[in-house]
Protein backbone atom coordinates (compact mmCIF):
# COMPACT_ATOMS: atom_id res chain seq x y z
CA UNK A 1 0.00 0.00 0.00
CA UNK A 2 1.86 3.45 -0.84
CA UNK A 3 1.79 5.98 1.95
CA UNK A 4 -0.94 9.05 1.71
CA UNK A 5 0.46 11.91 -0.13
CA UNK A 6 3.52 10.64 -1.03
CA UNK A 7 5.14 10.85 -4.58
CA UNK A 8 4.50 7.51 -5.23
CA UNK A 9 0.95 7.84 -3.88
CA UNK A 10 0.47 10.73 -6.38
CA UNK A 11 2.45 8.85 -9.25
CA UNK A 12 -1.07 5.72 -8.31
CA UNK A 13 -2.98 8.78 -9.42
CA UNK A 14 -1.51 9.59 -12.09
CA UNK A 15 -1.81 6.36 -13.29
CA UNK A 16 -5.58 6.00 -12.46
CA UNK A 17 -6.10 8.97 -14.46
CA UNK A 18 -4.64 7.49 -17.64
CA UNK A 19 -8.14 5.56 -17.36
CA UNK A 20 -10.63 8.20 -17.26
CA UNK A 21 -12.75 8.79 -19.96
CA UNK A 22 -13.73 12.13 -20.16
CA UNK A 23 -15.05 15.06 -22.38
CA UNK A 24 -12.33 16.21 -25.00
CA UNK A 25 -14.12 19.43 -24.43
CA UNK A 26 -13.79 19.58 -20.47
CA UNK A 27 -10.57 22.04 -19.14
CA UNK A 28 -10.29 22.28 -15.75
CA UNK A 29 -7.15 22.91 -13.42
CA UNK A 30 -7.76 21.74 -9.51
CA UNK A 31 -4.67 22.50 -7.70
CA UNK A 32 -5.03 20.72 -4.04
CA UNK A 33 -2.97 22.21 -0.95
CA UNK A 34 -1.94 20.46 2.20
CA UNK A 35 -0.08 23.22 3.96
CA UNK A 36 2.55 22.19 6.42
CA UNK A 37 2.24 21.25 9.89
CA UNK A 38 3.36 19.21 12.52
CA UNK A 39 2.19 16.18 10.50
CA UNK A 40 4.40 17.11 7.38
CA UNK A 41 5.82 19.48 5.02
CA UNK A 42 3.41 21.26 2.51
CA UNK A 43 1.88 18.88 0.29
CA UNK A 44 1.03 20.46 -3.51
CA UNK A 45 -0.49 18.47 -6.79
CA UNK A 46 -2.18 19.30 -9.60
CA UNK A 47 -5.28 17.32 -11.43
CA UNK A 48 -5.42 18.71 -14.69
CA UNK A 49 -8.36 18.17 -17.36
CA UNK A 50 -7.49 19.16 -21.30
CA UNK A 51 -7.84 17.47 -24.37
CA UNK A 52 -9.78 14.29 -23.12
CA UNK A 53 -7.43 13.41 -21.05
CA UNK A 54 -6.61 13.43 -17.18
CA UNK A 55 -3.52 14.21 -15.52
CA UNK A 56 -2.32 14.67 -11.88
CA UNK A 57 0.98 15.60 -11.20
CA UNK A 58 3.23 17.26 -7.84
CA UNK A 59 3.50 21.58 -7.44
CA UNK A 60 1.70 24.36 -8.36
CA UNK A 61 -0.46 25.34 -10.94
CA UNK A 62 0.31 28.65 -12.87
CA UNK A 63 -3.19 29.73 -13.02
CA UNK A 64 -5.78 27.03 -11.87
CA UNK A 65 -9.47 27.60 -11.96
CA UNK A 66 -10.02 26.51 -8.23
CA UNK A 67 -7.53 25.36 -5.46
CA UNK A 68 -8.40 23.65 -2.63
CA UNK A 69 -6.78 23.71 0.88
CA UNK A 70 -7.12 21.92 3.82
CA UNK A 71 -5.07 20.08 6.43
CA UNK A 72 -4.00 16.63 6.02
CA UNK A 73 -6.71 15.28 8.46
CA UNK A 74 -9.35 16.23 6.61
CA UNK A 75 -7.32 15.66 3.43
CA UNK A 76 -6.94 12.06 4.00
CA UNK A 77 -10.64 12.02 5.61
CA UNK A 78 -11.67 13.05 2.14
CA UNK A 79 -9.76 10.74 0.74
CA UNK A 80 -10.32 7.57 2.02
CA UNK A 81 -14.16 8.33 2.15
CA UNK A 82 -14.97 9.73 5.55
CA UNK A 83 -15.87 12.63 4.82
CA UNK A 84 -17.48 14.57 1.65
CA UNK A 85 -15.74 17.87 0.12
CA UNK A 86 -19.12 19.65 0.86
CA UNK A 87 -19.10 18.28 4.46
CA UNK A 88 -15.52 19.66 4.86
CA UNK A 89 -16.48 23.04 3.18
CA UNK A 90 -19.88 23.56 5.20
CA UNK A 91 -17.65 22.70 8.31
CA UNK A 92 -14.68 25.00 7.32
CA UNK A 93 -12.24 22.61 7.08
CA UNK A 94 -11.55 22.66 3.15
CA UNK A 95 -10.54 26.48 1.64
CA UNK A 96 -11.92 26.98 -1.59
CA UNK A 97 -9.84 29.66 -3.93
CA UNK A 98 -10.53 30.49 -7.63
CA UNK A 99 -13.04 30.08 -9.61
CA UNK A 100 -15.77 28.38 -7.95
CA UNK A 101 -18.37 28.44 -11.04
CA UNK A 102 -16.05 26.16 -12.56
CA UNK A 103 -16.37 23.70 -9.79
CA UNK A 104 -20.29 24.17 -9.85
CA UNK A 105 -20.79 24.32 -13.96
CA UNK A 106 -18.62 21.07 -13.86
CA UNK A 107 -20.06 19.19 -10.99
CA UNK A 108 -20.96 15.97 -12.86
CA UNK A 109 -17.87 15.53 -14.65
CA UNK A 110 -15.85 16.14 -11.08
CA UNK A 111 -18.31 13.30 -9.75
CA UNK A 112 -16.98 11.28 -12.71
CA UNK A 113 -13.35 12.00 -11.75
CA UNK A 114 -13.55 10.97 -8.57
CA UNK A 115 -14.61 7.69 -9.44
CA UNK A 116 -11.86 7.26 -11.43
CA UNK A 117 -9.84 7.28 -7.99
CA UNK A 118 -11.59 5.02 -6.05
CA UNK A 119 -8.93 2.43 -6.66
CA UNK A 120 -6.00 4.83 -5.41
CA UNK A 121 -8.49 4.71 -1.66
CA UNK A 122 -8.34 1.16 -1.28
């Protein structure tokens, strides 16, 4: 099993993503930040959506259309299936920046994206 947030962890997602069928017309940047703590050091990757195909990669995004911060509790809470973005948001544990009509115009195809993980939680 490769460790949470790891490079290897985010190379598995990568990989996952070379699976996803999506829209060749969807575009969307989601840059996700763990910030550092006493669990860590900051944490930074990049899902990107262009050209029908699916990408996540480590750092920052030039100019994403949302970013989304929170601390690696809730990050891996999220992850594994404990908890729901919205939950986190409504509670103020996940920090939305950007654009967030991009998240909301693009809601099902996120949904569709996440699926494509589900692998990379077991």
């Amino acid at each position: 099993m490769t460790a949470f947030l790891t490079d290897a962890w985010i190379d598995g997602l990568d990989e996952a993503a070379e699976t996803a069928a999506i829209a060749p017309d969807l575009r969307l940047v989601i840059q996700q930040l763990i910030p550092a703590g006493p669990e860590g050091p900051e944490v930074a990757y990049i899902l990107e959506a262009a050209g029908g195909r699916l990408s996540v990669r480590r750092g920052h995004a030039e100019d994403p259309d949302v970013t989304f911060t929170q601390d690696r509790a809730t990050a891996l809470a999220i992850h594994q299936g404990d908890l729901s973005a919205q939950a986190a948001f409504m509670g103020g544990r996940l920090r939305l920046g950007g654009d967030l009509r991009a998240v909301i115009e693009r809601a099902g195809a996120l949904a569709a994206i996440q699926d494509v993980f589900a692998a990379a939680r077991a």
